[in-house]
C-alpha atoms as a PDB file:
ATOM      1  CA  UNK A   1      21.430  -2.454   8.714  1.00  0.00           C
ATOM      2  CA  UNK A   2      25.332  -2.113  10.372  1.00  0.00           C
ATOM      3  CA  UNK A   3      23.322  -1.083  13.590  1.00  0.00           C
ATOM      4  CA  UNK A   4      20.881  -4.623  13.431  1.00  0.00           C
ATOM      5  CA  UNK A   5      23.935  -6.607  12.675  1.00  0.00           C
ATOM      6  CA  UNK A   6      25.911  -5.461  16.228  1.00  0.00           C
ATOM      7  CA  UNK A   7      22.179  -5.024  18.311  1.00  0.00           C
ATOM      8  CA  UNK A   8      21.919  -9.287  17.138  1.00  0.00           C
ATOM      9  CA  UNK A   9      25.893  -9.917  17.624  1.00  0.00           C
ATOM     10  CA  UNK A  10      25.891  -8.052  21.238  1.00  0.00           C
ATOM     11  CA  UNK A  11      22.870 -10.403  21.769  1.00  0.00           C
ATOM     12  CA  UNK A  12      24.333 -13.253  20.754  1.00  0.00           C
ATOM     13  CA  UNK A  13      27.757 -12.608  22.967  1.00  0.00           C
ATOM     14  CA  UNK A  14      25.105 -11.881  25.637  1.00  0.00           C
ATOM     15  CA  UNK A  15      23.619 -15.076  25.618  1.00  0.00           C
ATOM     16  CA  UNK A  16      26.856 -16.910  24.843  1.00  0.00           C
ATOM     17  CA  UNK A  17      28.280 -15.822  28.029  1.00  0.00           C
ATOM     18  CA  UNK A  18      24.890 -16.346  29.766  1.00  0.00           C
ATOM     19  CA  UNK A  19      25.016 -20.087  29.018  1.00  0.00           C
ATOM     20  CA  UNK A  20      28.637 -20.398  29.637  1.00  0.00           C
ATOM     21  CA  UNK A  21      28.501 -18.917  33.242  1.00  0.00           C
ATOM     22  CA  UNK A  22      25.520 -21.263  34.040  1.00  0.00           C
ATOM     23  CA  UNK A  23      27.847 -24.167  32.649  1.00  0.00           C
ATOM     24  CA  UNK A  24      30.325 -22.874  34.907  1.00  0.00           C
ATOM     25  CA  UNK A  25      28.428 -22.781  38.133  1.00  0.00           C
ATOM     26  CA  UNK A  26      26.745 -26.454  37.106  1.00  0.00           C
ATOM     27  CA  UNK A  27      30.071 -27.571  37.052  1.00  0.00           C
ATOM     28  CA  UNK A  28      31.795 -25.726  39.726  1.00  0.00           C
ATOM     29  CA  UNK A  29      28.556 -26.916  42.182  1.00  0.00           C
ATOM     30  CA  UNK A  30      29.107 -30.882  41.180  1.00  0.00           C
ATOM     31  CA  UNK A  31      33.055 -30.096  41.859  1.00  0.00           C
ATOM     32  CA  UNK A  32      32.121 -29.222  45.527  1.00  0.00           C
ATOM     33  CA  UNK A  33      29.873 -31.991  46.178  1.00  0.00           C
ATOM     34  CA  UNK A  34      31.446 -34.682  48.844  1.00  0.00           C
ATOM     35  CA  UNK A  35      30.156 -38.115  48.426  1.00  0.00           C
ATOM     36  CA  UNK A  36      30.264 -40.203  51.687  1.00  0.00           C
ATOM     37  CA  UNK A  37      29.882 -43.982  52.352  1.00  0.00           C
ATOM     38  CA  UNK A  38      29.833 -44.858  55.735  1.00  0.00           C
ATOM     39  CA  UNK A  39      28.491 -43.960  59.381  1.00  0.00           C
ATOM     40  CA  UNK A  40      29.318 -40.675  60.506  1.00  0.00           C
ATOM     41  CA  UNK A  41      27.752 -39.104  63.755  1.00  0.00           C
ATOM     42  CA  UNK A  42      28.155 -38.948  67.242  1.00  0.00           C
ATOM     43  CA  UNK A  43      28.688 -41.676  69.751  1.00  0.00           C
ATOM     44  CA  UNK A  44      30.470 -43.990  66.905  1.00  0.00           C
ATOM     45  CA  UNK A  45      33.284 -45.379  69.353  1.00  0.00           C
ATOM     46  CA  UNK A  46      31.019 -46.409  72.070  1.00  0.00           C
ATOM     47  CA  UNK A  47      28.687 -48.860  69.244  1.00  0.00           C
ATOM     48  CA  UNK A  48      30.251 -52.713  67.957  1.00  0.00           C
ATOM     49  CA  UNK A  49      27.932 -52.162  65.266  1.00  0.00           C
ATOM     50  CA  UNK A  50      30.842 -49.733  63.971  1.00  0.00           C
ATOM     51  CA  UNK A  51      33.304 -52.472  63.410  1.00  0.00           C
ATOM     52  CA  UNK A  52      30.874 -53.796  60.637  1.00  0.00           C
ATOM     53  CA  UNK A  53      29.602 -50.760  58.501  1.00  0.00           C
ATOM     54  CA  UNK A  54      30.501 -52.433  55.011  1.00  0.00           C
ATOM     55  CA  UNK A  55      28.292 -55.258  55.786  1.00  0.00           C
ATOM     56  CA  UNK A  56      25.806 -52.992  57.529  1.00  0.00           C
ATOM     57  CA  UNK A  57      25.849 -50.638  54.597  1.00  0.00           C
ATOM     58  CA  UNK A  58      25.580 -53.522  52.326  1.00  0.00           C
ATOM     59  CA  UNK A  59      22.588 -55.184  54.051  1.00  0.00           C
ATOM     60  CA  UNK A  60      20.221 -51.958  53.951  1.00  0.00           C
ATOM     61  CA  UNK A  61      21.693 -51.922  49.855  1.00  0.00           C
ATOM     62  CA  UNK A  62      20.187 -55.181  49.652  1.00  0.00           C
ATOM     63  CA  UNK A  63      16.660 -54.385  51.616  1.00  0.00           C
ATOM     64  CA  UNK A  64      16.257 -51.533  49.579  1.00  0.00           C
ATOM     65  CA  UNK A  65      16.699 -53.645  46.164  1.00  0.00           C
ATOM     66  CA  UNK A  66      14.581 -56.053  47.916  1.00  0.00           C
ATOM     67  CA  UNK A  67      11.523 -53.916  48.626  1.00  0.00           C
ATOM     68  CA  UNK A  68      12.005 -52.136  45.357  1.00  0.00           C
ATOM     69  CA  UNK A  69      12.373 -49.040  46.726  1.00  0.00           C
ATOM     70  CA  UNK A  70      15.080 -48.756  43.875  1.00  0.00           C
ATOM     71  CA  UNK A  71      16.692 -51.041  41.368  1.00  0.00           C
ATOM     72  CA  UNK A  72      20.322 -52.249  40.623  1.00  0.00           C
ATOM     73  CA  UNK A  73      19.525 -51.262  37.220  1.00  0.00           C
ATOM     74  CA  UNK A  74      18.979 -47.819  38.232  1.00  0.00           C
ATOM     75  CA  UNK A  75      22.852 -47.078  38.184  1.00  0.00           C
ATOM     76  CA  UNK A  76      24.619 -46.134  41.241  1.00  0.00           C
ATOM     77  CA  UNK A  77      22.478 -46.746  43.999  1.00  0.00           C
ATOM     78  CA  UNK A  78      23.021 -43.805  46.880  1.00  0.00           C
ATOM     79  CA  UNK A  79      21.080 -42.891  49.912  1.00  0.00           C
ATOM     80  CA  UNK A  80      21.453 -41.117  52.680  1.00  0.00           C
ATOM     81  CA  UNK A  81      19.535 -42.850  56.388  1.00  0.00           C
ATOM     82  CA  UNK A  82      19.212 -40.842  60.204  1.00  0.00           C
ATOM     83  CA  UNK A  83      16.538 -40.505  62.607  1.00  0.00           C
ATOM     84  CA  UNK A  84      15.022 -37.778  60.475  1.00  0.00           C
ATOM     85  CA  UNK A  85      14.850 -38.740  56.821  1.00  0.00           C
ATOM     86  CA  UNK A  86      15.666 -41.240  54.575  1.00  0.00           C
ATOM     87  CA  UNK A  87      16.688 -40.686  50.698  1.00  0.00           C
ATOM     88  CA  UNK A  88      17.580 -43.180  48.209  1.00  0.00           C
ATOM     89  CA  UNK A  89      18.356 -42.374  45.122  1.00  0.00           C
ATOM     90  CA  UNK A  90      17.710 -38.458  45.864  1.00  0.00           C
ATOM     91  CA  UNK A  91      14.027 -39.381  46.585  1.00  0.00           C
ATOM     92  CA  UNK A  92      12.392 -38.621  49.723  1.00  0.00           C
ATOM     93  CA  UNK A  93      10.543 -42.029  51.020  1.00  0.00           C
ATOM     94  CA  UNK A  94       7.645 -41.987  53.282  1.00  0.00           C
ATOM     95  CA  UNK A  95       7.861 -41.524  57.055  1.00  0.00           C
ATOM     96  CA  UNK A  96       6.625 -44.739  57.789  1.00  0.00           C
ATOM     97  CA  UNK A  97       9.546 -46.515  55.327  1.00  0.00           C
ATOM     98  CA  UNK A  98      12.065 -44.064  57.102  1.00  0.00           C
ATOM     99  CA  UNK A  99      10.955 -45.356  60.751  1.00  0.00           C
ATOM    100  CA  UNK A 100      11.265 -48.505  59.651  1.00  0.00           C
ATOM    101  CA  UNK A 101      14.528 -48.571  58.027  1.00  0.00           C
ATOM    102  CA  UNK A 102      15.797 -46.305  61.422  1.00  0.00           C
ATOM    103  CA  UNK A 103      14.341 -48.675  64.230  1.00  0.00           C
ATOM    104  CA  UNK A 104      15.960 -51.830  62.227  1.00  0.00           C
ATOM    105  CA  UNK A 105      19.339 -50.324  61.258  1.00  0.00           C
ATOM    106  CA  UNK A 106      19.938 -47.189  63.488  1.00  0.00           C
ATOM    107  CA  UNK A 107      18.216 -48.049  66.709  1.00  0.00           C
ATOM    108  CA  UNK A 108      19.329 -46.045  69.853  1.00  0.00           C
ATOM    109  CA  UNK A 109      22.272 -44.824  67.635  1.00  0.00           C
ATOM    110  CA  UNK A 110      20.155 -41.381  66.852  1.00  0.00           C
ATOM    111  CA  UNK A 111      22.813 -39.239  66.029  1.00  0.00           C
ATOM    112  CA  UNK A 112      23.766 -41.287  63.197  1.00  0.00           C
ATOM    113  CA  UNK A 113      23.630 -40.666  59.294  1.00  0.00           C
ATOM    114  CA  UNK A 114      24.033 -44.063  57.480  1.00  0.00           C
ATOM    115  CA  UNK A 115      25.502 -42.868  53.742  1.00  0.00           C
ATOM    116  CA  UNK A 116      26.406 -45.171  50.493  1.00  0.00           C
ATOM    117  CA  UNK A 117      27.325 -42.510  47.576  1.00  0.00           C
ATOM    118  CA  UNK A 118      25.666 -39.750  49.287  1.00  0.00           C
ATOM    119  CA  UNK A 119      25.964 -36.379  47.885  1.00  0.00           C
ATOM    120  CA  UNK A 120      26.946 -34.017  50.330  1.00  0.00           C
ATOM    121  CA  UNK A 121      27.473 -30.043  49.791  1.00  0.00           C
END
């Protein structure tokens, strides 16, 4: 009977710490997360369209509430926009959304990543 009772208390101090560690690392991985609004990328400088990234971030905000691709309702809207991919919301969207939201708000500015509350590692 002694010999059940520590077997189920070493369990329970086993999973105890278990959970707590997994809390920890949750935790510790949100902590290290950068979230980025803006334009960053190469060739910056060299583009006017850099002197107006709030409105520019603003207007793809705005397209993206408009075509429903996600809702002000749905909290803080974030997405993440280069010549590659395009996530809103941490959602993948089709390549033919992506190349349209690139050839209308990134154009020959390839080296670009267009962020609002991106989550970055």
């Amino acid at each position: 009977m002694k010999t059940t009772k520590t077997l189920i208390a070493a369990i329970l101090i086993l999973f105890i710490s278990a959970s707590s560690i997994a809390q920890n690392k949750k935790k510790e991985q949100v902590e290290n997360q950068l979230t980025i609004t803006g334009i960053t990328g190469q060739s910056i400088k060299e583009s006017a369209d850099v002197n107006n990234v709030e409105k520019l971030i603003e207007e793809i905000s705005n397209q993206i509430v408009k075509e429903k691709l996600a809702t002000k309702s749905t909290g803080k809207l974030s997405y993440l926009l280069n010549d590659k991919e395009f996530i809103i919301n941490g959602v993948r969207q089709e390549s033919a959304v992506q190349l349209r939201y690139k050839n209308k708000y990134i154009g020959k500015n390839t080296k670009w990543n267009i962020c609002k509350n991106y989550k970055a590692k």
